[in-house]
PDB file of N, CA and C in Angstrom:
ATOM      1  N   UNK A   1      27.632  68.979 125.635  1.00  0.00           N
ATOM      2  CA  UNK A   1      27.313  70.166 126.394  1.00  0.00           C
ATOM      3  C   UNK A   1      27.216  69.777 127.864  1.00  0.00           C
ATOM      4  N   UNK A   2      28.022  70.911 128.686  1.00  0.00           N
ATOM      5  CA  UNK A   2      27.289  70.561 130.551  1.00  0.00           C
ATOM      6  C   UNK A   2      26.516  71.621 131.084  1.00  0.00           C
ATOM      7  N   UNK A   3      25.913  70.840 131.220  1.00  0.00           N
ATOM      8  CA  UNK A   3      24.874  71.973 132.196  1.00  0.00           C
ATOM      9  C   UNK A   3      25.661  72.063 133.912  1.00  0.00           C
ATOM     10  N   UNK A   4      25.298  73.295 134.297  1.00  0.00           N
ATOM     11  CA  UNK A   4      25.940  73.586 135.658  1.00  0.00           C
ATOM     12  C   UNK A   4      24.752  73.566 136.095  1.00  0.00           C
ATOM     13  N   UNK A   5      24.015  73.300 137.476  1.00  0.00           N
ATOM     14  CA  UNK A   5      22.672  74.455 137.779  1.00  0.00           C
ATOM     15  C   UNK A   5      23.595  74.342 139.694  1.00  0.00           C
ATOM     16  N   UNK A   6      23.095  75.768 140.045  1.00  0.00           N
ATOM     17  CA  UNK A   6      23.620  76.106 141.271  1.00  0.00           C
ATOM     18  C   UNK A   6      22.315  76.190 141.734  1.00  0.00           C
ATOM     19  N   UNK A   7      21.843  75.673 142.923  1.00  0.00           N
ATOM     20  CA  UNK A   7      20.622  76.412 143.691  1.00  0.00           C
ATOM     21  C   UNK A   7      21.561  77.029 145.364  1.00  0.00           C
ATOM     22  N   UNK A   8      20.646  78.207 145.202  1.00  0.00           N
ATOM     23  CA  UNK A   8      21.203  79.025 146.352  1.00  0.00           C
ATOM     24  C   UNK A   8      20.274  79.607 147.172  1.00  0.00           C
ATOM     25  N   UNK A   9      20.614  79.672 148.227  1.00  0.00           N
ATOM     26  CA  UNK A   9      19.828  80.220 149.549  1.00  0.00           C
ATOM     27  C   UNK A   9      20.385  81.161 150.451  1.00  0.00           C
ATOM     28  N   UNK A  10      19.989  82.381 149.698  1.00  0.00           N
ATOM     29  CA  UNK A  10      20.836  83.526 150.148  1.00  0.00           C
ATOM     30  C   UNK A  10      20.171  84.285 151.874  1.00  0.00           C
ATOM     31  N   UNK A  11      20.508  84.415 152.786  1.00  0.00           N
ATOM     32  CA  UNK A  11      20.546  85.222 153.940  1.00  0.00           C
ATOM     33  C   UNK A  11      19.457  86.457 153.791  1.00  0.00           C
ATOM     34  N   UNK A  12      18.333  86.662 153.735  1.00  0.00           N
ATOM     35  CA  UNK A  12      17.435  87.607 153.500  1.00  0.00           C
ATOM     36  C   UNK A  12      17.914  88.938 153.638  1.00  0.00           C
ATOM     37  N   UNK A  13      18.340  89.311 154.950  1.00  0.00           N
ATOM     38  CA  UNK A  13      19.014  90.368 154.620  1.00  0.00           C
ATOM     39  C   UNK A  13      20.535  90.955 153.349  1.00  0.00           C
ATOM     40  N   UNK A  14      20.877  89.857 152.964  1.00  0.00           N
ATOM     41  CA  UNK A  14      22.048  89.810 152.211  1.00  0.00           C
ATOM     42  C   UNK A  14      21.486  89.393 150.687  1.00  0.00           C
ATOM     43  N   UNK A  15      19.902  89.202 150.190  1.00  0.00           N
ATOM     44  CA  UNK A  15      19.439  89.454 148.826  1.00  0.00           C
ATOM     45  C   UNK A  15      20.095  90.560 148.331  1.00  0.00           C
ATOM     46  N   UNK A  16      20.004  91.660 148.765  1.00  0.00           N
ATOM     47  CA  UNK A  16      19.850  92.817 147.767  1.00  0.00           C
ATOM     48  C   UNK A  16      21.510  93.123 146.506  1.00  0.00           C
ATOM     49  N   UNK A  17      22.475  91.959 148.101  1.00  0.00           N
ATOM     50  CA  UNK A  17      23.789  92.434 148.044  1.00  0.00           C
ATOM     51  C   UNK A  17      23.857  91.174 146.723  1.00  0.00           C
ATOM     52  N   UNK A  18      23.216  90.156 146.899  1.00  0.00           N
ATOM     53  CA  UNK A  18      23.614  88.795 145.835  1.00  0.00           C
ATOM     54  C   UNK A  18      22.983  89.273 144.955  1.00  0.00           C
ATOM     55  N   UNK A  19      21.506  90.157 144.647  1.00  0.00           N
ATOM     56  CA  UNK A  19      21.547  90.113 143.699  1.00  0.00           C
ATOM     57  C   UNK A  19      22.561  91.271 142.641  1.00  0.00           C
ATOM     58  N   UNK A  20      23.048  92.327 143.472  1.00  0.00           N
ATOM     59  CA  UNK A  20      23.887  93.290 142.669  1.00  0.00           C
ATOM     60  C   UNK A  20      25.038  92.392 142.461  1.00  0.00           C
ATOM     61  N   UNK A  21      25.468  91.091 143.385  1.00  0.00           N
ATOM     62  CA  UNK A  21      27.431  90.889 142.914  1.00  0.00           C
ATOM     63  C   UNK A  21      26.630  89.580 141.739  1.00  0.00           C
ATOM     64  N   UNK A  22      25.811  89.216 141.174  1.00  0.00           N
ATOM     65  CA  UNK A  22      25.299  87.913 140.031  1.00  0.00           C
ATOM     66  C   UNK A  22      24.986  89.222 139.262  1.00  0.00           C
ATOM     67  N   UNK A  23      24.138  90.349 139.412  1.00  0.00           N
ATOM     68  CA  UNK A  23      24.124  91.851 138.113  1.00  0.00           C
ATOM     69  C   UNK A  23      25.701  91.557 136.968  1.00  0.00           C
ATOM     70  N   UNK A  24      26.398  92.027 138.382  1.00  0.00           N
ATOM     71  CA  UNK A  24      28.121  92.499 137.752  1.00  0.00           C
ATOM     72  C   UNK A  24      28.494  91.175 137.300  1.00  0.00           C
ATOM     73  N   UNK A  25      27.816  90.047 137.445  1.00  0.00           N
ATOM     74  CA  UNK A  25      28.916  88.959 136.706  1.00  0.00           C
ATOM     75  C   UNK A  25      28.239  88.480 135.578  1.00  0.00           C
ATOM     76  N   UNK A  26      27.195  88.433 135.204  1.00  0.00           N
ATOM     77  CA  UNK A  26      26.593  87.971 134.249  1.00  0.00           C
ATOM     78  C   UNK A  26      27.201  88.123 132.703  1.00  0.00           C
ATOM     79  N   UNK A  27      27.712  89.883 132.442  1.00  0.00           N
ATOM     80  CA  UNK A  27      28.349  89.534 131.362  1.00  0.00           C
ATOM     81  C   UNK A  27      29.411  89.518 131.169  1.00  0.00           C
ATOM     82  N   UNK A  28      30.520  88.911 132.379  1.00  0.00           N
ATOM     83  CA  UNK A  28      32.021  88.578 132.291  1.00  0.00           C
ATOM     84  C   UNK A  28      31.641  87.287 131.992  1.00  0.00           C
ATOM     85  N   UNK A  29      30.765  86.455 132.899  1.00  0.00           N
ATOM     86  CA  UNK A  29      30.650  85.001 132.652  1.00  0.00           C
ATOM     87  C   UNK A  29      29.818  84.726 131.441  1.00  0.00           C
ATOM     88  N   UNK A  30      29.216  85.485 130.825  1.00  0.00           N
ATOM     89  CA  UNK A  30      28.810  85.282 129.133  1.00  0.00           C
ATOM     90  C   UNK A  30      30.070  85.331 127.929  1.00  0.00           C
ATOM     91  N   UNK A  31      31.169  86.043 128.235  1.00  0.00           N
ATOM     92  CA  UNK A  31      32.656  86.335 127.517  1.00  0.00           C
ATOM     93  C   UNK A  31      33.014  85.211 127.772  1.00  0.00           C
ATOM     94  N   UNK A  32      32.907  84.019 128.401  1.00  0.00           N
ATOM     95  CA  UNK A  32      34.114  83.145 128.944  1.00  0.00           C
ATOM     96  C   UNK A  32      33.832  82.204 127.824  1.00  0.00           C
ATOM     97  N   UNK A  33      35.009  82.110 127.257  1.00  0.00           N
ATOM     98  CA  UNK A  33      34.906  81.213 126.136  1.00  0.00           C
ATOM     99  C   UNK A  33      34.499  79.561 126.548  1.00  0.00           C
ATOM    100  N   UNK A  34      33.396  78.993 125.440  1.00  0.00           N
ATOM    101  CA  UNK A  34      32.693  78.180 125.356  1.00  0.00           C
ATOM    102  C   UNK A  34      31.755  78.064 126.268  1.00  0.00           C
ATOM    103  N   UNK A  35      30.677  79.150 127.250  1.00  0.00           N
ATOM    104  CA  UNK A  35      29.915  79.687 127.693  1.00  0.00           C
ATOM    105  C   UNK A  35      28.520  79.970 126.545  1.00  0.00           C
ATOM    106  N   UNK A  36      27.859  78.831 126.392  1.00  0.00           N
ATOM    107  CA  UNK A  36      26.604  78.640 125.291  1.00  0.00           C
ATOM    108  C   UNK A  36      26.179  80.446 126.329  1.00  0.00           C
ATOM    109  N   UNK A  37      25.597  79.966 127.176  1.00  0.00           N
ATOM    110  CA  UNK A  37      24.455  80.860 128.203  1.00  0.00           C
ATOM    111  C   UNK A  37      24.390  80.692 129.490  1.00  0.00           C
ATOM    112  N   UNK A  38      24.236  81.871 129.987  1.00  0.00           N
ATOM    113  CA  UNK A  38      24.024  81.501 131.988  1.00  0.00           C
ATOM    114  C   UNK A  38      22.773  82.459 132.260  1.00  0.00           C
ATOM    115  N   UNK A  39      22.179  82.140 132.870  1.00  0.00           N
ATOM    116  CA  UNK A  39      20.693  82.675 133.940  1.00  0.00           C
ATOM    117  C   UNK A  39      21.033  82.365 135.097  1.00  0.00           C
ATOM    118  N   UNK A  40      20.418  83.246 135.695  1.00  0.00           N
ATOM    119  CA  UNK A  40      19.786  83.399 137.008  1.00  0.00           C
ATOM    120  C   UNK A  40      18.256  83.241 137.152  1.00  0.00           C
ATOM    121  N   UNK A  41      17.593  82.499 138.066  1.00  0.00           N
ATOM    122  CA  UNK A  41      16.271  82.826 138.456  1.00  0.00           C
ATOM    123  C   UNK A  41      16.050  82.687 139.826  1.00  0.00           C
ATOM    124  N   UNK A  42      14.923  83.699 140.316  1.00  0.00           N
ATOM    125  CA  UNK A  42      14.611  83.560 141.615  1.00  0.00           C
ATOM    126  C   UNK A  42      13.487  82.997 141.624  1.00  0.00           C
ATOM    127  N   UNK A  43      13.081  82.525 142.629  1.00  0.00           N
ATOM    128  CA  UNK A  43      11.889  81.542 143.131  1.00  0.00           C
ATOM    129  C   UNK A  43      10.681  82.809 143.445  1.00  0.00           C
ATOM    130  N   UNK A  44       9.824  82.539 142.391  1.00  0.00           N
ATOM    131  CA  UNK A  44       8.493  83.424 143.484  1.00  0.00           C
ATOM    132  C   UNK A  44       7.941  82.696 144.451  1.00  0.00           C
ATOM    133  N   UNK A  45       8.130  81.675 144.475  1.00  0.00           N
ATOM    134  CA  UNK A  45       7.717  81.543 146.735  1.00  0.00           C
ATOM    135  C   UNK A  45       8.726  81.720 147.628  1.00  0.00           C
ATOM    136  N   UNK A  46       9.831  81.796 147.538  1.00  0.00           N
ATOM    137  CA  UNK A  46      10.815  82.468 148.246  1.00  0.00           C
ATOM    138  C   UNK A  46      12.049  83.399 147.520  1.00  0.00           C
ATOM    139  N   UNK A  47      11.762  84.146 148.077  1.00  0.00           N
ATOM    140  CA  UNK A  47      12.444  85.374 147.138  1.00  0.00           C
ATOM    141  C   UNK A  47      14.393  85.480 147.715  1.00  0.00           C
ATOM    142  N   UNK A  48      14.468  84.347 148.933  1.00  0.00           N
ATOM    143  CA  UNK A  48      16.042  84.024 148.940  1.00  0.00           C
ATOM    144  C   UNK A  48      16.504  83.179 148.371  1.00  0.00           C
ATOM    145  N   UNK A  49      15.323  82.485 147.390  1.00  0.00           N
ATOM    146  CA  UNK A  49      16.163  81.202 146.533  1.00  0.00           C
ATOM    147  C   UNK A  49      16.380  81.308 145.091  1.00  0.00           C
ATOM    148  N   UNK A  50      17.538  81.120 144.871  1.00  0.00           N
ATOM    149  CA  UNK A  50      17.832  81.622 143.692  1.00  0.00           C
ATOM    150  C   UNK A  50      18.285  79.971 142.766  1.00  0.00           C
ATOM    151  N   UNK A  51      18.625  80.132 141.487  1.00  0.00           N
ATOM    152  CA  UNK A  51      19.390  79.051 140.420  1.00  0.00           C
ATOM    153  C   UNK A  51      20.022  79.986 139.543  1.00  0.00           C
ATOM    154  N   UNK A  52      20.410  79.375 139.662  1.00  0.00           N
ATOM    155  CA  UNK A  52      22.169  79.477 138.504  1.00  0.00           C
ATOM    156  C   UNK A  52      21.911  78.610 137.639  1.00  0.00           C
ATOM    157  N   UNK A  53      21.603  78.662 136.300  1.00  0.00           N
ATOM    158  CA  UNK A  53      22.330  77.993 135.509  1.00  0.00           C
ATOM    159  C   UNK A  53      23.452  78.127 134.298  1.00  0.00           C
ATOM    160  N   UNK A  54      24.053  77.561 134.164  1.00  0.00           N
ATOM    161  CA  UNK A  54      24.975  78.117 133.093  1.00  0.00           C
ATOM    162  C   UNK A  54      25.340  76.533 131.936  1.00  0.00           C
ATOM    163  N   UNK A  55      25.665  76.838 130.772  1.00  0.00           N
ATOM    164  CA  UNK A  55      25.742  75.688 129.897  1.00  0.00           C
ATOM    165  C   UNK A  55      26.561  75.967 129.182  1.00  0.00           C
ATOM    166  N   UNK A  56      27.991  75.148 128.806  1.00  0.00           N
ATOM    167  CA  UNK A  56      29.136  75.259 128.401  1.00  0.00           C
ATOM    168  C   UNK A  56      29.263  74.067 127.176  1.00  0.00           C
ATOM    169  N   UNK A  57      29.992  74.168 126.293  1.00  0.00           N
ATOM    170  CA  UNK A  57      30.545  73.178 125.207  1.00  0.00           C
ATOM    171  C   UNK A  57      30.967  72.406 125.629  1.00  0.00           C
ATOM    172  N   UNK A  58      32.236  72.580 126.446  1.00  0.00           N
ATOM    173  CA  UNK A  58      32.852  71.005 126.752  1.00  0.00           C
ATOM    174  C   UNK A  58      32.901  71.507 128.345  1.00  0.00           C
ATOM    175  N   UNK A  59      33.366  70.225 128.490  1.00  0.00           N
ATOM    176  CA  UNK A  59      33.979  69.765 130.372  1.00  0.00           C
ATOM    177  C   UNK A  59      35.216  70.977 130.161  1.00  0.00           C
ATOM    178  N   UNK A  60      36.319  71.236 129.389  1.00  0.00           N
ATOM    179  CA  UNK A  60      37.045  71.637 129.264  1.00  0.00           C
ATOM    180  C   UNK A  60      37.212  73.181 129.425  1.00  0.00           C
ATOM    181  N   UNK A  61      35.870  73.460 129.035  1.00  0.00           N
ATOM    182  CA  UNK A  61      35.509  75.228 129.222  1.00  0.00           C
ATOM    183  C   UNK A  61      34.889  75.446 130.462  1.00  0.00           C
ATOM    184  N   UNK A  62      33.828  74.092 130.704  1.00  0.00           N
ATOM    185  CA  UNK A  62      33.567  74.816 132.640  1.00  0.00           C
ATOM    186  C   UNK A  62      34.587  74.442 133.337  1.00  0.00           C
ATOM    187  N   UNK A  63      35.577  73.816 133.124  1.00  0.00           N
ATOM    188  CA  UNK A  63      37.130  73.924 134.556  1.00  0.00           C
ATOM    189  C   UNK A  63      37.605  75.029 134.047  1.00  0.00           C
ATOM    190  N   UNK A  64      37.635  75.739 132.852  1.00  0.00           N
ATOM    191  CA  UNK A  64      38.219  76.537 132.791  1.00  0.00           C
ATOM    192  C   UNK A  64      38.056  77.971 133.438  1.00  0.00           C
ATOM    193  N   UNK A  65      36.138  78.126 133.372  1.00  0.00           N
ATOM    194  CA  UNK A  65      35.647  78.848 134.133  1.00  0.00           C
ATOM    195  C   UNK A  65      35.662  78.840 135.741  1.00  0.00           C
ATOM    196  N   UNK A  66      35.800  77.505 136.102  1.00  0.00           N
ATOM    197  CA  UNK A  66      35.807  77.399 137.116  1.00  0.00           C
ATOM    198  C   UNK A  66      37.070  77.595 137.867  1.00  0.00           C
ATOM    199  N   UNK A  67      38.185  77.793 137.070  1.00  0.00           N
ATOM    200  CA  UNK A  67      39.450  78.461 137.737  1.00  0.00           C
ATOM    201  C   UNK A  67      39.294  79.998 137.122  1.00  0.00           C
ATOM    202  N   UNK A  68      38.389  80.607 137.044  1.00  0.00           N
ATOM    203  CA  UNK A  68      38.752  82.177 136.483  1.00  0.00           C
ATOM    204  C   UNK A  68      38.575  83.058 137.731  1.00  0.00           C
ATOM    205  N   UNK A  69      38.244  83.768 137.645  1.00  0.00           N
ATOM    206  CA  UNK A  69      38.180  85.152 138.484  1.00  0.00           C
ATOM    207  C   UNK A  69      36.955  85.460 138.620  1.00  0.00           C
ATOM    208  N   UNK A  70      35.984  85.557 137.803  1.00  0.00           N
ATOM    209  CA  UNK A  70      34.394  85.905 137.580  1.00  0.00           C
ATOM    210  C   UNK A  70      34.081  84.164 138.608  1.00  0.00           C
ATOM    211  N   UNK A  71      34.689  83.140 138.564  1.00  0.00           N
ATOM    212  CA  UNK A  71      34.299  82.241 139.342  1.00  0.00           C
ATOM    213  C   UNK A  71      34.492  82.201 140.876  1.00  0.00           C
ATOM    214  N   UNK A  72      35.571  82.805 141.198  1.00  0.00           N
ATOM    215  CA  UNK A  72      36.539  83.038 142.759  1.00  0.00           C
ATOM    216  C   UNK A  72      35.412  84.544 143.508  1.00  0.00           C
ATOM    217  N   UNK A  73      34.545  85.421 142.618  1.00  0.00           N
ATOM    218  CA  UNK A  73      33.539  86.337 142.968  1.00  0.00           C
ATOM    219  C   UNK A  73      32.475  85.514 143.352  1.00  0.00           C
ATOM    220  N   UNK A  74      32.391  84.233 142.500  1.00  0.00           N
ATOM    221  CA  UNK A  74      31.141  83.752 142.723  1.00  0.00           C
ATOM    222  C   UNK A  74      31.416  83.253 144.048  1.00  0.00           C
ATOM    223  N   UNK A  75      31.960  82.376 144.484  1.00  0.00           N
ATOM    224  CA  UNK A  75      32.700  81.447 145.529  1.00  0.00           C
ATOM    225  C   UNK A  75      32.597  82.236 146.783  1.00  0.00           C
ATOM    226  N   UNK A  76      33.074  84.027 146.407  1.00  0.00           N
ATOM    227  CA  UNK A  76      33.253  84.620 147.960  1.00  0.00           C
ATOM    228  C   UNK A  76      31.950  85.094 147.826  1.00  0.00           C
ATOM    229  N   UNK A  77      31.178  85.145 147.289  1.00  0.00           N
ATOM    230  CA  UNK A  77      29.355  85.443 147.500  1.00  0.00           C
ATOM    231  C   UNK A  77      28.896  84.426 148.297  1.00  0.00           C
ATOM    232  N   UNK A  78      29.319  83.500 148.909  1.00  0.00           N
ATOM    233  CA  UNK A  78      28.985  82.102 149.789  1.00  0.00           C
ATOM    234  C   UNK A  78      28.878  82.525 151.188  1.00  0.00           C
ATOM    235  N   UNK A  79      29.207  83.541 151.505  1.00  0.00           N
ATOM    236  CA  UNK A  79      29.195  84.306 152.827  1.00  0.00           C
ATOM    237  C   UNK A  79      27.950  84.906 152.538  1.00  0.00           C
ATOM    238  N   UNK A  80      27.266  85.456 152.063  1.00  0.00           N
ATOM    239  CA  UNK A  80      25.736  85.660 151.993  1.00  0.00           C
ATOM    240  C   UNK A  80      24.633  84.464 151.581  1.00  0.00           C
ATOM    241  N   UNK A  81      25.224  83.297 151.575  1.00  0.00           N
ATOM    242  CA  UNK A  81      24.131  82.365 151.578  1.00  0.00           C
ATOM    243  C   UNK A  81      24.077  81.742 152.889  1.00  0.00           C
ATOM    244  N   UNK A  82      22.706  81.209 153.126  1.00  0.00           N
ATOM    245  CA  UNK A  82      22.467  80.550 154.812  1.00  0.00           C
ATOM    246  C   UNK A  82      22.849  79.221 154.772  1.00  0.00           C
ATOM    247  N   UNK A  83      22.685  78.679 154.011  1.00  0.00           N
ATOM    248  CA  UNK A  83      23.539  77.294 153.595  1.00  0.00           C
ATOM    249  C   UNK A  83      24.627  76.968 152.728  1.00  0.00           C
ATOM    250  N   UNK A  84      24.790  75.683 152.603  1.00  0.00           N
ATOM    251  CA  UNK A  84      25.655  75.351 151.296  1.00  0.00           C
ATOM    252  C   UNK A  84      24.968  75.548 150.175  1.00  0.00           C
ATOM    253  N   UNK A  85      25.758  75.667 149.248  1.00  0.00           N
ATOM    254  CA  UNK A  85      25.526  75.799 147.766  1.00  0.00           C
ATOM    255  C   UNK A  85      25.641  74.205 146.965  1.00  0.00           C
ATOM    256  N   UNK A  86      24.644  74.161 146.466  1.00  0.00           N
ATOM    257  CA  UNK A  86      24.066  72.631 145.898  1.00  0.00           C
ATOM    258  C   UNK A  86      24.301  72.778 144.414  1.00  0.00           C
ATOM    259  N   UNK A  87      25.110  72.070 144.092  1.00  0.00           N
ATOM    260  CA  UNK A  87      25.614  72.125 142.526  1.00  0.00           C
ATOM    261  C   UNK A  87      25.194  70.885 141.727  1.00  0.00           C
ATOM    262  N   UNK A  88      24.966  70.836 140.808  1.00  0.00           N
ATOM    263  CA  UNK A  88      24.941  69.293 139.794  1.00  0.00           C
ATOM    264  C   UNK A  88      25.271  69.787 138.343  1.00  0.00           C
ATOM    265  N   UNK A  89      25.567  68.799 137.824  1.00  0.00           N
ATOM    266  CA  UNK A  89      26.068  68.700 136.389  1.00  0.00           C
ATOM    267  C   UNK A  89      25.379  67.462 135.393  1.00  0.00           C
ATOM    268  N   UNK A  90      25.144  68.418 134.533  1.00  0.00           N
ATOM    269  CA  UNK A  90      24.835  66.965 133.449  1.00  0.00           C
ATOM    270  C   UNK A  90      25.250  67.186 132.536  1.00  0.00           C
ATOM    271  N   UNK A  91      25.279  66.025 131.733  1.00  0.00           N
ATOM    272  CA  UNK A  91      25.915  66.079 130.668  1.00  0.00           C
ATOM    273  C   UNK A  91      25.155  65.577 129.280  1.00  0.00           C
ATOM    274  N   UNK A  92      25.058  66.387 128.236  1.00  0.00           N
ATOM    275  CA  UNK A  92      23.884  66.371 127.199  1.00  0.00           C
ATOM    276  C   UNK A  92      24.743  66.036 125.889  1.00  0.00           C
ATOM    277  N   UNK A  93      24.601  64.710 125.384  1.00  0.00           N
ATOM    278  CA  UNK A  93      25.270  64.440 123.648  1.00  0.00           C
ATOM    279  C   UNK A  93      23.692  64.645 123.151  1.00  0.00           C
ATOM    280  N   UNK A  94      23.005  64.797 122.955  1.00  0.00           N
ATOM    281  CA  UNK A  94      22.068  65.112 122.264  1.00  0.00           C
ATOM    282  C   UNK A  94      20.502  65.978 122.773  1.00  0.00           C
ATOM    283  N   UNK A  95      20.314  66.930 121.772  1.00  0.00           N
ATOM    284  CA  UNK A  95      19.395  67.844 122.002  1.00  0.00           C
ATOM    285  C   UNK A  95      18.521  68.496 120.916  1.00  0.00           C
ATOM    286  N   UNK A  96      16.981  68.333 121.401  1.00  0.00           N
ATOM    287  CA  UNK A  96      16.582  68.729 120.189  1.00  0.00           C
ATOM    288  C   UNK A  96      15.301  70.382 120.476  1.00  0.00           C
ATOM    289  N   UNK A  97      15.105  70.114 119.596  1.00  0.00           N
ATOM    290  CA  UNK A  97      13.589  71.743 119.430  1.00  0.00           C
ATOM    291  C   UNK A  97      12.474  71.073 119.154  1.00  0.00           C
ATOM    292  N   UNK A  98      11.324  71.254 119.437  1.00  0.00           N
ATOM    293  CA  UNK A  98      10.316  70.531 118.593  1.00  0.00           C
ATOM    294  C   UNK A  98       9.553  71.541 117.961  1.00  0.00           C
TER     295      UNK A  98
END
């Protein structure tokens, strides 16, 4: 499994707009095959910081997402953040519940 996590720092005035264009993508990017789950959360001490995470089966399904269309929306939403967008990946062979 990979985990994606995005942290983002959206332009205060330009919240209202990130959070309606992450609304509209949530369940195109839940359809994308081998897409376990994706969230969003915002920070309650700052209400412009947001995470992304999303968790895929293989390496093979997040490039795949990552060349789609629901991904190229995400990409031009980068004009409403005040910085760069900080990405990491990990990678999980084993996982448990307790």
């Amino acid at each position: 499994m990979i985990i994606m996590t995005q942290i983002l720092n959206v332009k205060p005035k330009k919240r209202k707009e990130f959070i309606q264009t992450i609304c509209d993508l949530m369940v195109p990017f839940r359809k994308i095959n081998g897409c376990i789950n994706l969230h969003c959360y915002q920070s309650i001490e700052d209400q412009s910081s947001f995470i992304l995470i999303s968790k895929w089966k293989t390496q093979a399904d997040m490039d795949a997402y990552m060349k789609s269309d629901e991904f190229e929306v995400l990409q031009g939403a980068k004009t409403l953040l005040k910085g760069h967008m900080e990405q990491k990946f990990d990678v999980v062979s084993f996982s448990s519940r307790l």
